[in-house]
N, C-alpha and C. Protein backbone atom coordinates (compact mmCIF):
# COMPACT_ATOMS: atom_id res chain seq x y z
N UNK A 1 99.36 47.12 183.95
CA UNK A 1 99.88 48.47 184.03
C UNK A 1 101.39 48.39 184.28
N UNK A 2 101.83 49.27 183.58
CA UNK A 2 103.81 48.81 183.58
C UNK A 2 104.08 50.25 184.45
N UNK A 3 105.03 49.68 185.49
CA UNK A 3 105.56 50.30 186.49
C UNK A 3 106.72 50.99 186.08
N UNK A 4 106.84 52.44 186.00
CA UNK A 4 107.76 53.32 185.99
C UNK A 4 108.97 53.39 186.86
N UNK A 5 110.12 53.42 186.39
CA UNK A 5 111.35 54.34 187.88
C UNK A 5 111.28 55.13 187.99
N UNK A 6 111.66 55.07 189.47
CA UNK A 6 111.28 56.82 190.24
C UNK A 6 113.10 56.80 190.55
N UNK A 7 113.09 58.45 189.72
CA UNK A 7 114.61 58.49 190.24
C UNK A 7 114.02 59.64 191.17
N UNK A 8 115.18 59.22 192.28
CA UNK A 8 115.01 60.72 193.18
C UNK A 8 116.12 61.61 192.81
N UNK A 9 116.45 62.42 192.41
CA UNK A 9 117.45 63.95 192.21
C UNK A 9 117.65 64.37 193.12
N UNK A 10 116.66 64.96 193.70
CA UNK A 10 117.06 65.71 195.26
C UNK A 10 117.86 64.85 196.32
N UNK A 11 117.28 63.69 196.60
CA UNK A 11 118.24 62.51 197.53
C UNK A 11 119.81 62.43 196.89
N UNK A 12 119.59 62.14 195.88
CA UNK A 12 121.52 62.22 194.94
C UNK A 12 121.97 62.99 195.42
N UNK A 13 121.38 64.08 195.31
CA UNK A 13 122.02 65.45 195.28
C UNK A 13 122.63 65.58 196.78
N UNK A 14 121.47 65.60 197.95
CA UNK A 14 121.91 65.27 199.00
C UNK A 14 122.74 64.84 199.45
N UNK A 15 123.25 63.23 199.19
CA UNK A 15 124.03 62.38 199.62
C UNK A 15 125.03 62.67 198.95
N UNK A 16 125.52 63.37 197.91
CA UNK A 16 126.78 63.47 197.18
C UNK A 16 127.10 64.84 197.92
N UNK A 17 126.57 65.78 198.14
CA UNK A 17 127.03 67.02 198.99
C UNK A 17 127.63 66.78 200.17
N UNK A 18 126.97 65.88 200.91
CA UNK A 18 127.11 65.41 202.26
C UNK A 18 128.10 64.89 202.26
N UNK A 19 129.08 63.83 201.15
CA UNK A 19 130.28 63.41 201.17
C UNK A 19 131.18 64.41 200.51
N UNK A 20 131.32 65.25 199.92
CA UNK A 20 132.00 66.49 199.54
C UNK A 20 132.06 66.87 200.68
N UNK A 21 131.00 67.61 201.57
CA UNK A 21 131.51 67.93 202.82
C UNK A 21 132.21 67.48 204.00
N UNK A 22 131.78 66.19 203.90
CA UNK A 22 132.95 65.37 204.76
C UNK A 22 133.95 64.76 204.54
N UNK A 23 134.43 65.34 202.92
CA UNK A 23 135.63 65.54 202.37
C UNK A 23 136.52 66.63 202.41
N UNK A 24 135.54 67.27 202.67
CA UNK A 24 136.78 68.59 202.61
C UNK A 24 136.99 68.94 204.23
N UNK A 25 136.77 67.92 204.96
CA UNK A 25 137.00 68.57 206.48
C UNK A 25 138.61 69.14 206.91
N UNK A 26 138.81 69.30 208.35
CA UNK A 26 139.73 69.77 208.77
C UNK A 26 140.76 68.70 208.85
N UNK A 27 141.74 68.59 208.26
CA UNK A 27 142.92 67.59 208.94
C UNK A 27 143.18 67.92 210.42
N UNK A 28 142.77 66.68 211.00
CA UNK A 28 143.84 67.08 212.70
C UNK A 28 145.71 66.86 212.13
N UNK A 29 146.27 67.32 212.82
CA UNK A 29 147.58 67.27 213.20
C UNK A 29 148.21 66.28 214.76
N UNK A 30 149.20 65.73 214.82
CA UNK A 30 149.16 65.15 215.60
C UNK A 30 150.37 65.99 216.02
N UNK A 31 150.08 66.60 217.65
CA UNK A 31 151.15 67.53 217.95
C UNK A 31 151.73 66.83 219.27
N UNK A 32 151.45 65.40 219.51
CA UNK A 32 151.59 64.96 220.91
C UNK A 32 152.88 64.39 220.14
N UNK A 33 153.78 64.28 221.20
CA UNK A 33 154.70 63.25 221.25
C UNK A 33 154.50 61.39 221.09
N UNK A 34 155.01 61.41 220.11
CA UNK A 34 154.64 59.84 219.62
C UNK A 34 155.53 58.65 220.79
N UNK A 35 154.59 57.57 221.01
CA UNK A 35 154.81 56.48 222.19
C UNK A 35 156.30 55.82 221.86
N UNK A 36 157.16 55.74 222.76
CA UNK A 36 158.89 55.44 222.14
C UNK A 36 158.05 53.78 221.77
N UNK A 37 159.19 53.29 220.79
CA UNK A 37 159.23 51.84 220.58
C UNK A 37 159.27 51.13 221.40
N UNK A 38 159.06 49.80 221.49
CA UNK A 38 158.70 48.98 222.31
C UNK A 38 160.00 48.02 221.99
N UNK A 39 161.17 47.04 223.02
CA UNK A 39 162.03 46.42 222.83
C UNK A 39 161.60 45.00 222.31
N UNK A 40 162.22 44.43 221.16
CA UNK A 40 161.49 43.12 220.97
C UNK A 40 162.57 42.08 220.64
N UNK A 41 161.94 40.70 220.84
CA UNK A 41 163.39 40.37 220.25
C UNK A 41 163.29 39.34 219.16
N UNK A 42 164.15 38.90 218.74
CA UNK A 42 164.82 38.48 216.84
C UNK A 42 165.00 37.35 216.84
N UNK A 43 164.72 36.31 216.08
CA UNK A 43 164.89 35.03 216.18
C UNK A 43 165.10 34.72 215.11
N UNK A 44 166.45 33.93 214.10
CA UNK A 44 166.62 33.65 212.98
C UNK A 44 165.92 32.18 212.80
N UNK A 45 165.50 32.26 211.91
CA UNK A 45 165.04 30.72 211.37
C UNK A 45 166.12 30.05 210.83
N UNK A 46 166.41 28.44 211.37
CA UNK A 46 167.13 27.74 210.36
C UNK A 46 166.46 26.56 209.69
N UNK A 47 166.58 25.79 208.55
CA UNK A 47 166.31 25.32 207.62
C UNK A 47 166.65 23.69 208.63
N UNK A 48 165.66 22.84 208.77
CA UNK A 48 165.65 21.47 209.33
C UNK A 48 164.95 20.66 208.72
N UNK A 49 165.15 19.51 208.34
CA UNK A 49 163.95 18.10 207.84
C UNK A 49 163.37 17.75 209.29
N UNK A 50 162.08 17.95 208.85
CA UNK A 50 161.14 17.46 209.84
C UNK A 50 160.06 16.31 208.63
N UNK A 51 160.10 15.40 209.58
CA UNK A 51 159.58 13.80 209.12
C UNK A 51 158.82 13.91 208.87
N UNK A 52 157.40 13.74 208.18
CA UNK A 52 156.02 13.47 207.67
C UNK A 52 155.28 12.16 207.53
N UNK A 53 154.69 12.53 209.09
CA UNK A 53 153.93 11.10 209.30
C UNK A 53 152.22 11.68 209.63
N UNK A 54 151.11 10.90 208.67
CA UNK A 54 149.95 10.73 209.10
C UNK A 54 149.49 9.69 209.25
N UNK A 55 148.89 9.32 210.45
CA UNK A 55 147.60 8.46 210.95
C UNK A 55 146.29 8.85 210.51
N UNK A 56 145.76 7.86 210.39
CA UNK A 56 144.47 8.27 209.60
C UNK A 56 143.46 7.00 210.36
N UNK A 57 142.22 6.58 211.05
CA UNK A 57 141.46 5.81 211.15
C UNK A 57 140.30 5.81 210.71
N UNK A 58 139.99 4.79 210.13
CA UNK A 58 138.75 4.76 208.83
C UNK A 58 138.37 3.23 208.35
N UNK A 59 137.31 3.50 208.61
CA UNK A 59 136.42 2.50 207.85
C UNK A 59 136.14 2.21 206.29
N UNK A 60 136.59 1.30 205.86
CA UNK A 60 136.25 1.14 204.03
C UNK A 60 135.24 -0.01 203.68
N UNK A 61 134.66 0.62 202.75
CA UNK A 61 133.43 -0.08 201.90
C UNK A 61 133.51 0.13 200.23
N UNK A 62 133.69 -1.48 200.03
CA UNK A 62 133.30 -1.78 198.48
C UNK A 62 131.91 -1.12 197.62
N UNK A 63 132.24 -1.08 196.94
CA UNK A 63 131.41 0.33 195.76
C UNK A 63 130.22 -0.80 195.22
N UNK A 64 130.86 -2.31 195.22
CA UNK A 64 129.84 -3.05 194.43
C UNK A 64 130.13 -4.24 195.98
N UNK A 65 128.83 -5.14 196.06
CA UNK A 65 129.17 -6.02 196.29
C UNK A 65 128.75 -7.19 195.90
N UNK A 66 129.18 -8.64 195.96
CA UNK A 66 129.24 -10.06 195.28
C UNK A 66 128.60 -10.79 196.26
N UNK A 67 127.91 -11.86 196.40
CA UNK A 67 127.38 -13.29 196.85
C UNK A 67 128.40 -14.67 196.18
N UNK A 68 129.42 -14.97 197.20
CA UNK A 68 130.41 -16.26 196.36
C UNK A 68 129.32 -17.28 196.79
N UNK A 69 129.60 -17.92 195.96
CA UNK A 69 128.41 -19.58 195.97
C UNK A 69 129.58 -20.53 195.34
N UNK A 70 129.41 -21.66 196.14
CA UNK A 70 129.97 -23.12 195.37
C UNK A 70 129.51 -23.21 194.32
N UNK A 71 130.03 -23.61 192.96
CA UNK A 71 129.41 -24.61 192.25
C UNK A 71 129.03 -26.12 192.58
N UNK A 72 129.82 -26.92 193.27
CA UNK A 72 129.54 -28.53 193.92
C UNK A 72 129.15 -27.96 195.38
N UNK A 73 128.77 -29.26 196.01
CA UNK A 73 128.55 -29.33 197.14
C UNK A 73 129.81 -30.38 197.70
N UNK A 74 129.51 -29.43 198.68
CA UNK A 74 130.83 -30.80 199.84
C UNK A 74 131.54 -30.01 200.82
N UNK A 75 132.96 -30.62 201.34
CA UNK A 75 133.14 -30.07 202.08
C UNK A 75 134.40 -30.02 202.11
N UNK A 76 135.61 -28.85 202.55
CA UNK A 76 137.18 -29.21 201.83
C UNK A 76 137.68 -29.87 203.09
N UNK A 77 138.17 -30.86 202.65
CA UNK A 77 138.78 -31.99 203.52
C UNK A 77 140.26 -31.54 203.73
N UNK A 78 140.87 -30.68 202.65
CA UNK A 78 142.62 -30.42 202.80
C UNK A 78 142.53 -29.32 202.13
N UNK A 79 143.26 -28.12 202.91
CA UNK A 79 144.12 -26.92 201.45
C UNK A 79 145.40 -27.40 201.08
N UNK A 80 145.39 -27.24 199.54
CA UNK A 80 146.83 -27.71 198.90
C UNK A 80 147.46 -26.23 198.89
């Protein structure tokens, strides 16, 4: 059995009135005297080289790894 939409009209209707009406409300006015400014103060930026150094600590690992093996046997008596 294939399921129909249910439009509601009356709810639309509702909710779109309801924002018309609380569109067209009253503007307040603001008749109080507004809070004086507040004193602040100004700081120019100047232009400096500052150095760029990172530390970093970390552990690294090879993606592949190898088994070295002799071909002869023995033992190195001297590095040249």
């Amino acid at each position: 059995m294939a399921k129909t939409k249910t439009y509601y009209p009356h709810t639309l209707l509702i909710l779109m009135l309801a924002m018309l009406i609380s569109a067209c409300g009253e503007q307040k006015q603001d008749t109080g005297a507004a809070m004086p400014a507040l004193p602040v103060g100004v700081i120019e930026a100047q232009p400096t080289s500052v150095p760029i150094r990172a530390e970093a600590v970390a552990q690294t690992e090879g993606a592949k790894e190898v088994e070295v093996r002799p071909r002869v046997g023995g033992i190195l008596l001297k590095k040249l």
